[in-house]
N, C-alpha and C. Protein backbone atom coordinates (compact mmCIF):
# COMPACT_ATOMS: atom_id res chain seq x y z
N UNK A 1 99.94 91.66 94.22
CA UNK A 1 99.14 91.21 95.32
C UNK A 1 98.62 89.82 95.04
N UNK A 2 98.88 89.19 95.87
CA UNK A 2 97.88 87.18 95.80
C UNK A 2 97.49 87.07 96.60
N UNK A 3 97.10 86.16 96.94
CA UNK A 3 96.63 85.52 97.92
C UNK A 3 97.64 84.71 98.70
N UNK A 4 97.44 84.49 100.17
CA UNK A 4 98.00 83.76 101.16
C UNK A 4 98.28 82.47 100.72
N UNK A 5 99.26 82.12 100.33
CA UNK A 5 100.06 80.70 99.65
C UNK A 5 99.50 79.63 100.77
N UNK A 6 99.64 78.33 100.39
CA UNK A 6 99.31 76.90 101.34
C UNK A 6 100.88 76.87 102.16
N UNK A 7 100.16 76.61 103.56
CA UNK A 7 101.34 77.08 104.64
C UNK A 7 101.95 78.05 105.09
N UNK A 8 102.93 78.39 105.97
CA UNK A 8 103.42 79.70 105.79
C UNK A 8 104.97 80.03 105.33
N UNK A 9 104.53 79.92 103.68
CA UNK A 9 105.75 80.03 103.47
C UNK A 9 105.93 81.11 101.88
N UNK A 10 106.70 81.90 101.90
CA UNK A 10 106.83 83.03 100.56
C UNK A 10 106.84 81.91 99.55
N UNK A 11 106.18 82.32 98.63
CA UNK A 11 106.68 81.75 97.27
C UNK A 11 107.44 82.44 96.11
N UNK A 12 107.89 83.39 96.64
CA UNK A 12 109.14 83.92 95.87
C UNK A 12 110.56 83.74 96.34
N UNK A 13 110.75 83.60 97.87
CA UNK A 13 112.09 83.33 98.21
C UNK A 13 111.74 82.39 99.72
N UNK A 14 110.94 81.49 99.73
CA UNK A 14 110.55 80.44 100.97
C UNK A 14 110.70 80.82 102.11
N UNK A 15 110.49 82.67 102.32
CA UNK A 15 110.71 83.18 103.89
C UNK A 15 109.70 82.63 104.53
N UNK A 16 109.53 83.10 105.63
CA UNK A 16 108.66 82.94 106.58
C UNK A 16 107.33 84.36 106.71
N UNK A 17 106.43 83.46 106.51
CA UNK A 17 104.95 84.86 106.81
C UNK A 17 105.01 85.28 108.49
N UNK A 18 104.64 86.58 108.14
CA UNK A 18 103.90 86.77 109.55
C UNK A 18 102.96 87.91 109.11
N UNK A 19 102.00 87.59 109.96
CA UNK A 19 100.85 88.73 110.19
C UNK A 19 100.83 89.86 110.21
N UNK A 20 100.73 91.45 109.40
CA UNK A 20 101.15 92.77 109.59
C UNK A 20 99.82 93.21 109.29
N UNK A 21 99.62 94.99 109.60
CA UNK A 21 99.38 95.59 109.28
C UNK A 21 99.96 96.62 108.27
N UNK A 22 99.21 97.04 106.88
CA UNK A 22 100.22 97.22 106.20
C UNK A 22 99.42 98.49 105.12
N UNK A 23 100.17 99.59 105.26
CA UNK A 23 100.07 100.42 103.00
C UNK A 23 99.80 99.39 102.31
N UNK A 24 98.47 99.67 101.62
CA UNK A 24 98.42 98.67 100.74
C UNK A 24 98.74 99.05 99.47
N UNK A 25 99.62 99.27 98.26
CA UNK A 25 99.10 100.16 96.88
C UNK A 25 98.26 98.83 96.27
N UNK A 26 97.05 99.64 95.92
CA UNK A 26 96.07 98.70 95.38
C UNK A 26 95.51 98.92 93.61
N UNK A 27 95.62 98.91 92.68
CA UNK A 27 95.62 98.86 91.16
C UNK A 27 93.90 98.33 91.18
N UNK A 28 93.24 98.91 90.59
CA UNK A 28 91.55 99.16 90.21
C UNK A 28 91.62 100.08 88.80
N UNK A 29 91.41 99.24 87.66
CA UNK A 29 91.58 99.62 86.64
C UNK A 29 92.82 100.60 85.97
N UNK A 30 92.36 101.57 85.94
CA UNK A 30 93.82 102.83 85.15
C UNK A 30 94.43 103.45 86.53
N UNK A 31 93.76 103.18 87.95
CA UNK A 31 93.78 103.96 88.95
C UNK A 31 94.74 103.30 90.09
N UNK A 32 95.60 103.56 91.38
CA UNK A 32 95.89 103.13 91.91
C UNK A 32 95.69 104.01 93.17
N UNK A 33 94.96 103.53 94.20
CA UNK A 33 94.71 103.84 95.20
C UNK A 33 95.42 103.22 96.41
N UNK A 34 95.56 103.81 97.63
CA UNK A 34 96.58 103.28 98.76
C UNK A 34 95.64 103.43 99.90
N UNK A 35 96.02 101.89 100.69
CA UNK A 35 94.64 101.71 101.93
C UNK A 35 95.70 101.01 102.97
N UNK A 36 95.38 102.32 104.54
CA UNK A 36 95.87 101.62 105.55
C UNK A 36 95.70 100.83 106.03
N UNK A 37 96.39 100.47 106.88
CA UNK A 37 95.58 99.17 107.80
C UNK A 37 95.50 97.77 107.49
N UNK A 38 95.83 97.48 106.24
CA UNK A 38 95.34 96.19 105.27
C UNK A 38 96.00 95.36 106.24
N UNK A 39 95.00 94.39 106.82
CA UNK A 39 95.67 93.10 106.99
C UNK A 39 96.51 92.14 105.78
N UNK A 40 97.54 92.02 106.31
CA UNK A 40 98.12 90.74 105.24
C UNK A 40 99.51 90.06 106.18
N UNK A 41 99.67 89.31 105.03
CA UNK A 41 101.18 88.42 105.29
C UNK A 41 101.78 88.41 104.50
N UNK A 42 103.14 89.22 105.44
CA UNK A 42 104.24 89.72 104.99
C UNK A 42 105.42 88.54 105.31
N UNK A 43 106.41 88.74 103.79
CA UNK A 43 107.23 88.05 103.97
C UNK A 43 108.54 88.36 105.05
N UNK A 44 108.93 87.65 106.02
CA UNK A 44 110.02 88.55 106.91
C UNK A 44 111.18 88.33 105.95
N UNK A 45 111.52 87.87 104.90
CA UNK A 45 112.73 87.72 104.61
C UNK A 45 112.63 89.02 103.40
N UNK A 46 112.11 88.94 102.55
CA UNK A 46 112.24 89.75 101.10
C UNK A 46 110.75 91.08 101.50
N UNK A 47 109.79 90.98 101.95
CA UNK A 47 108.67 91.76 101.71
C UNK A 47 107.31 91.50 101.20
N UNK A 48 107.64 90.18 100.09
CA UNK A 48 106.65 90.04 99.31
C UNK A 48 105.02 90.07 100.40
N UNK A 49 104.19 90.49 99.99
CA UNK A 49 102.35 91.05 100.97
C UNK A 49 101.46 89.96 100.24
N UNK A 50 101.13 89.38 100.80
CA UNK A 50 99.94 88.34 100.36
C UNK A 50 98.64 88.58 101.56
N UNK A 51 97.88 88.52 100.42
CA UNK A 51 95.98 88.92 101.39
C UNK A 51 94.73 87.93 101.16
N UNK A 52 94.32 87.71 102.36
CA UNK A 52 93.22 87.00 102.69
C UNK A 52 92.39 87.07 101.20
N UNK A 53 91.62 86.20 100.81
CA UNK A 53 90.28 86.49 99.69
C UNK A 53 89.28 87.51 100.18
N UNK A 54 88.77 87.60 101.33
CA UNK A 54 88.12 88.58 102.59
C UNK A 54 88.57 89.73 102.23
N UNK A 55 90.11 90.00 102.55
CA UNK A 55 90.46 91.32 102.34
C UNK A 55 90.59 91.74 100.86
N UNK A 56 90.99 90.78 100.15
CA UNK A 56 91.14 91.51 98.87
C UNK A 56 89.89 91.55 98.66
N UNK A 57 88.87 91.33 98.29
CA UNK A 57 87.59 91.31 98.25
C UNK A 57 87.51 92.76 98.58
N UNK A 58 87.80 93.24 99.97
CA UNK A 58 86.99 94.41 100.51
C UNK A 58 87.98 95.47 100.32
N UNK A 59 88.97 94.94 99.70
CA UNK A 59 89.80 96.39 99.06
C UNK A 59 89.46 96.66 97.76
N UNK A 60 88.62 95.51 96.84
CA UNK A 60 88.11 95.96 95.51
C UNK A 60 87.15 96.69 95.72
N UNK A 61 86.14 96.75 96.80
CA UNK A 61 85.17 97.64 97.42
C UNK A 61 85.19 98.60 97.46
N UNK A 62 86.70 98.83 98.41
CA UNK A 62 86.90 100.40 98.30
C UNK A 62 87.20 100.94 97.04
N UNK A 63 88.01 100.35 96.56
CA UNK A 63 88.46 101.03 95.12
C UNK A 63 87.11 101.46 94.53
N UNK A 64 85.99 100.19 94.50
CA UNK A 64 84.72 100.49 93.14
C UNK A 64 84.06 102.37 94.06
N UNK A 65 84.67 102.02 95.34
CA UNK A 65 83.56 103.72 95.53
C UNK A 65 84.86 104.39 96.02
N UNK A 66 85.98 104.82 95.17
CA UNK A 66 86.80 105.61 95.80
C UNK A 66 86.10 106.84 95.76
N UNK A 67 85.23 107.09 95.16
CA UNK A 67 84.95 109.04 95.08
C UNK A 67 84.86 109.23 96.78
N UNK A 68 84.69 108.26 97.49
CA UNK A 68 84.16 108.55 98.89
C UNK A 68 85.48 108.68 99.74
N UNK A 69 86.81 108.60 99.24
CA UNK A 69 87.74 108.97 99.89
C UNK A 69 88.26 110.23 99.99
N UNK A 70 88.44 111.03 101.07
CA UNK A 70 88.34 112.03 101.42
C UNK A 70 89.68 112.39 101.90
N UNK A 71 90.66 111.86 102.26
CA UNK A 71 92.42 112.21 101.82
C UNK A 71 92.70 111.68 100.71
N UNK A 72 93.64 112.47 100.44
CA UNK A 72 94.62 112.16 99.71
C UNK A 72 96.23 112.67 100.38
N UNK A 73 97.01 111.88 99.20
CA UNK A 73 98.91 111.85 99.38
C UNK A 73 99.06 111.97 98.30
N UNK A 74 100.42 113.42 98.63
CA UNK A 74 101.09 113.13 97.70
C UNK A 74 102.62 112.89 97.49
N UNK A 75 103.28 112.22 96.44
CA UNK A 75 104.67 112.19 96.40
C UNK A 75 105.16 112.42 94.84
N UNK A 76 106.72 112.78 94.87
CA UNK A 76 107.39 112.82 93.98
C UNK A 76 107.62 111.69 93.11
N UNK A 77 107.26 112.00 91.95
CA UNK A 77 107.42 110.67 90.52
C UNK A 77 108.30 110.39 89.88
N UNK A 78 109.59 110.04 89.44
CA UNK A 78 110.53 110.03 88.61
C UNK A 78 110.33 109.25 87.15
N UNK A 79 110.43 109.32 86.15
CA UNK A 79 110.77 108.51 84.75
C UNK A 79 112.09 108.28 85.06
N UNK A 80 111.74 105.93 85.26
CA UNK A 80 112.51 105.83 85.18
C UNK A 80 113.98 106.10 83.98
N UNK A 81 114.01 106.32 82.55
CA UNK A 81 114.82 106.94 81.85
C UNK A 81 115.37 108.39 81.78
N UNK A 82 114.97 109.17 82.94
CA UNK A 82 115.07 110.44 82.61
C UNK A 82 115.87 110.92 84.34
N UNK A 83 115.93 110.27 85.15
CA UNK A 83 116.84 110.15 85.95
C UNK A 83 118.13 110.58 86.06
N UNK A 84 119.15 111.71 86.28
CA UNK A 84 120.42 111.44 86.00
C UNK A 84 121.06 110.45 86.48
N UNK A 85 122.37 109.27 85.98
CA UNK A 85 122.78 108.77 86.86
C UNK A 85 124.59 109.60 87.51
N UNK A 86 124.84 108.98 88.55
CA UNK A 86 125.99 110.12 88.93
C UNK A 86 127.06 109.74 88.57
């Protein structure tokens, strides 16, 4: 996660930003929590998510009081070495 680069342009592969709503996975110490809605700018070419200082700001927020989140998700985990390949 960074911040919104100068202009609108990826700095991993020079796509073009646009404005989304978005899953955020968000990393707060040993923990990783996931927040809808996140405004950001998304790369249209590759994906890369870049966020306002505002928003990242108020997603460290949520993280510092996750006890107050009241869903949860879940999904399947793989190790990557333990995978068969075919």
């Amino acid at each position: 996660m960074t911040s919104k680069p100068a202009g609108n342009t990826c700095e991993v592969c020079a796509g073009e930003l646009e404005e989304r709503r978005v899953l955020a996975r968000f990393r707060y110490g040993r923990e990783t929590i996931y927040i809808e809605n996140v405004p950001a700018w998304v790369c249209k070419r590759c994906g890369e998510q870049y966020y306002d200082a505002p928003v990242y700001k108020r997603m460290e927020e949520i993280a510092r009081h996750r006890e107050q989140i009241r869903r949860s998700i879940s999904f399947p985990l793989a190790e990557f070495d333990l995978v068969p390949t075919p």
